[in-house]
C-alpha atoms as a PDB file:
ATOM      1  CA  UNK A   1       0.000   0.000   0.000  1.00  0.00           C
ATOM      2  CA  UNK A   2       1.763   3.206  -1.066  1.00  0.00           C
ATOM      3  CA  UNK A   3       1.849   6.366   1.455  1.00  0.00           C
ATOM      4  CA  UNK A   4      -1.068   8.124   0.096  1.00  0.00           C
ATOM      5  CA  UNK A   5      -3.608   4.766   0.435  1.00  0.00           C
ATOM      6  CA  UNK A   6      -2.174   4.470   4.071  1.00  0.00           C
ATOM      7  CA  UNK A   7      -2.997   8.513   5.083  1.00  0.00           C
ATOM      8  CA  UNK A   8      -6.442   7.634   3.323  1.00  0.00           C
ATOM      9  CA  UNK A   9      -7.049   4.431   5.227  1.00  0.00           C
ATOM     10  CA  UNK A  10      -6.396   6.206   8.386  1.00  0.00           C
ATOM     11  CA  UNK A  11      -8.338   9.134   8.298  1.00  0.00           C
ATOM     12  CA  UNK A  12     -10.842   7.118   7.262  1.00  0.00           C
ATOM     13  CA  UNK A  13     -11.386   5.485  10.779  1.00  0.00           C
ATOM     14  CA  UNK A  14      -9.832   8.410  12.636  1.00  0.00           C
ATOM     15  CA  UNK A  15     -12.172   9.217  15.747  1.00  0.00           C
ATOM     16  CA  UNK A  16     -11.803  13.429  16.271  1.00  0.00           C
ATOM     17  CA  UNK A  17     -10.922  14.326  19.995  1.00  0.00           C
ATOM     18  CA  UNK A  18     -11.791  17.807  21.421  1.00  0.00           C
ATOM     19  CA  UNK A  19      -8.549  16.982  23.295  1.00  0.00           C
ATOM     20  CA  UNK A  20      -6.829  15.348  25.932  1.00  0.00           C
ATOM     21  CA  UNK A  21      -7.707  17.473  29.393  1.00  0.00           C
ATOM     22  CA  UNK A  22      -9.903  14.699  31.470  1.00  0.00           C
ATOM     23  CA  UNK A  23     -12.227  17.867  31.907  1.00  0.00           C
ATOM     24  CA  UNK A  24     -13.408  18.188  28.989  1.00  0.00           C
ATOM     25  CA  UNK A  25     -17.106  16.745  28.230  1.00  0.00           C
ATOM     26  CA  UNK A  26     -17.117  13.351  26.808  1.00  0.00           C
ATOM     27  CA  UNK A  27     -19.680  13.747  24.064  1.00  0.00           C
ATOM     28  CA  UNK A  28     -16.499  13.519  21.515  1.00  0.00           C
ATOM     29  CA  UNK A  29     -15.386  10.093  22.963  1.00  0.00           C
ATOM     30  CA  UNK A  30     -19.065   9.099  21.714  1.00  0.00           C
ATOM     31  CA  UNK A  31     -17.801   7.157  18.421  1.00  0.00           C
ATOM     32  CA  UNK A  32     -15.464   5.327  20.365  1.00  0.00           C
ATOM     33  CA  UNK A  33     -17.814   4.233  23.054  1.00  0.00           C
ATOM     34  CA  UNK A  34     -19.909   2.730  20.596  1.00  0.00           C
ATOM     35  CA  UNK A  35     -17.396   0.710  19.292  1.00  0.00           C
ATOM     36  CA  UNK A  36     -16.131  -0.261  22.198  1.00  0.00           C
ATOM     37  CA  UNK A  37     -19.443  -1.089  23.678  1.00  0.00           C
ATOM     38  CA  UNK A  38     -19.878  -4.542  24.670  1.00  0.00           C
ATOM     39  CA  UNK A  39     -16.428  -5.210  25.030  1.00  0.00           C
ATOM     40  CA  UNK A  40     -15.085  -7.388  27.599  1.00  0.00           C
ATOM     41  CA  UNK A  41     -11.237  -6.112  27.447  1.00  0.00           C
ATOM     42  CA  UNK A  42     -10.270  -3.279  26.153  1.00  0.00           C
ATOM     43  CA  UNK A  43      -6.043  -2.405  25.867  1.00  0.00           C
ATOM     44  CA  UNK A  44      -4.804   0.732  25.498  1.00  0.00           C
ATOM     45  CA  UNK A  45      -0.957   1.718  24.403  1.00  0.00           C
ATOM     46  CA  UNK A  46       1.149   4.460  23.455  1.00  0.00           C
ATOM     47  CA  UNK A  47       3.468   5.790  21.323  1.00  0.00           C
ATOM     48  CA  UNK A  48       6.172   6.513  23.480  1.00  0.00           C
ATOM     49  CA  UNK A  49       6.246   5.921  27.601  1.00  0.00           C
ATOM     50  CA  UNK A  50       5.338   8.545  29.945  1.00  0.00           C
ATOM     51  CA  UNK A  51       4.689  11.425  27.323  1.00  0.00           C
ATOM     52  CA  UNK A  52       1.937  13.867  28.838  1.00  0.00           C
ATOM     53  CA  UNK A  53      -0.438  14.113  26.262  1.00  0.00           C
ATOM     54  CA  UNK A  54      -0.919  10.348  25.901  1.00  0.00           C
ATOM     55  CA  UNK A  55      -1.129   9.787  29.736  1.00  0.00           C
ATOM     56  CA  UNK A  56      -4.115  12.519  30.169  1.00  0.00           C
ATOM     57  CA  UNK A  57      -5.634  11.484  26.913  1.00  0.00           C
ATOM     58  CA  UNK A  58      -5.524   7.254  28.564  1.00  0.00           C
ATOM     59  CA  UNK A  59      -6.973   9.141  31.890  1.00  0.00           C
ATOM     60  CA  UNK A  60      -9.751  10.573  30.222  1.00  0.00           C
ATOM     61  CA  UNK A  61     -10.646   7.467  28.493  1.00  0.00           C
ATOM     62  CA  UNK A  62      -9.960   5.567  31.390  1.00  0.00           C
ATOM     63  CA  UNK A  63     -12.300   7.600  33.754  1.00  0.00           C
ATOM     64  CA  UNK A  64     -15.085   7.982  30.898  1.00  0.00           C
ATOM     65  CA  UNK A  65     -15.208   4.124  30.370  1.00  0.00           C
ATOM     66  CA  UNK A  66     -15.053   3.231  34.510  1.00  0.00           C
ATOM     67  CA  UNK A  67     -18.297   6.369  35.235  1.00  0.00           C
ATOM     68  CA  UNK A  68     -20.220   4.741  32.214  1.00  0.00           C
ATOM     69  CA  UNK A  69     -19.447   0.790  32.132  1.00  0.00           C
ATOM     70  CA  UNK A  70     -18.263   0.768  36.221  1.00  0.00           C
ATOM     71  CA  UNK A  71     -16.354  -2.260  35.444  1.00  0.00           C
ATOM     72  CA  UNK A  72     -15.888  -4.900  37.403  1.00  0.00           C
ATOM     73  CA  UNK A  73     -11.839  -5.091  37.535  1.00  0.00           C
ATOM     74  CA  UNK A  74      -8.529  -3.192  35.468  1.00  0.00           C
ATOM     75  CA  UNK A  75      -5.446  -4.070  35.331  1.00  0.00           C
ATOM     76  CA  UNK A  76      -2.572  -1.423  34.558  1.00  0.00           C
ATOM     77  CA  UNK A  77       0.397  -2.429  32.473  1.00  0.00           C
ATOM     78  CA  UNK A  78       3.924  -0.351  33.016  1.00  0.00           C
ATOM     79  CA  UNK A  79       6.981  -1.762  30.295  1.00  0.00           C
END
């Protein structure tokens, strides 16, 4: 797949964030709530360790998914 078809394929399925801050109102994170509805594990990673914007934007997610699904365990992952 050349560069182009890659970018393409991407934004295709890119989800649209109104940003990271954990304060912010989750009615963005709405597309990917729906897809992840129903799900019985969901694993979350990172680009690089311990970057800021990727921890607040895995707490906001984090804290979204626990007020609306209150699961029943977690488990957090440091490599």
């Amino acid at each position: 797949m050349c560069v182009a078809a890659e970018i393409a394929a991407w934004q295709a399925t890119a989800i649209p964030l109104a940003g990271v801050e954990p304060t912010l109102p989750e009615e963005d994170l709405r597309p990917l709530l729906d897809r992840l509805a129903g799900a019985r594990f969901v694993g979350l990673g990172e680009a690089s360790h311990g970057d800021h914007e990727s921890c607040q934007c895995k707490r906001r997610l984090i804290q979204t998914l626990v007020r609306r699904y209150a699961p029943r365990g977690h488990e957090l992952v440091e490599a």
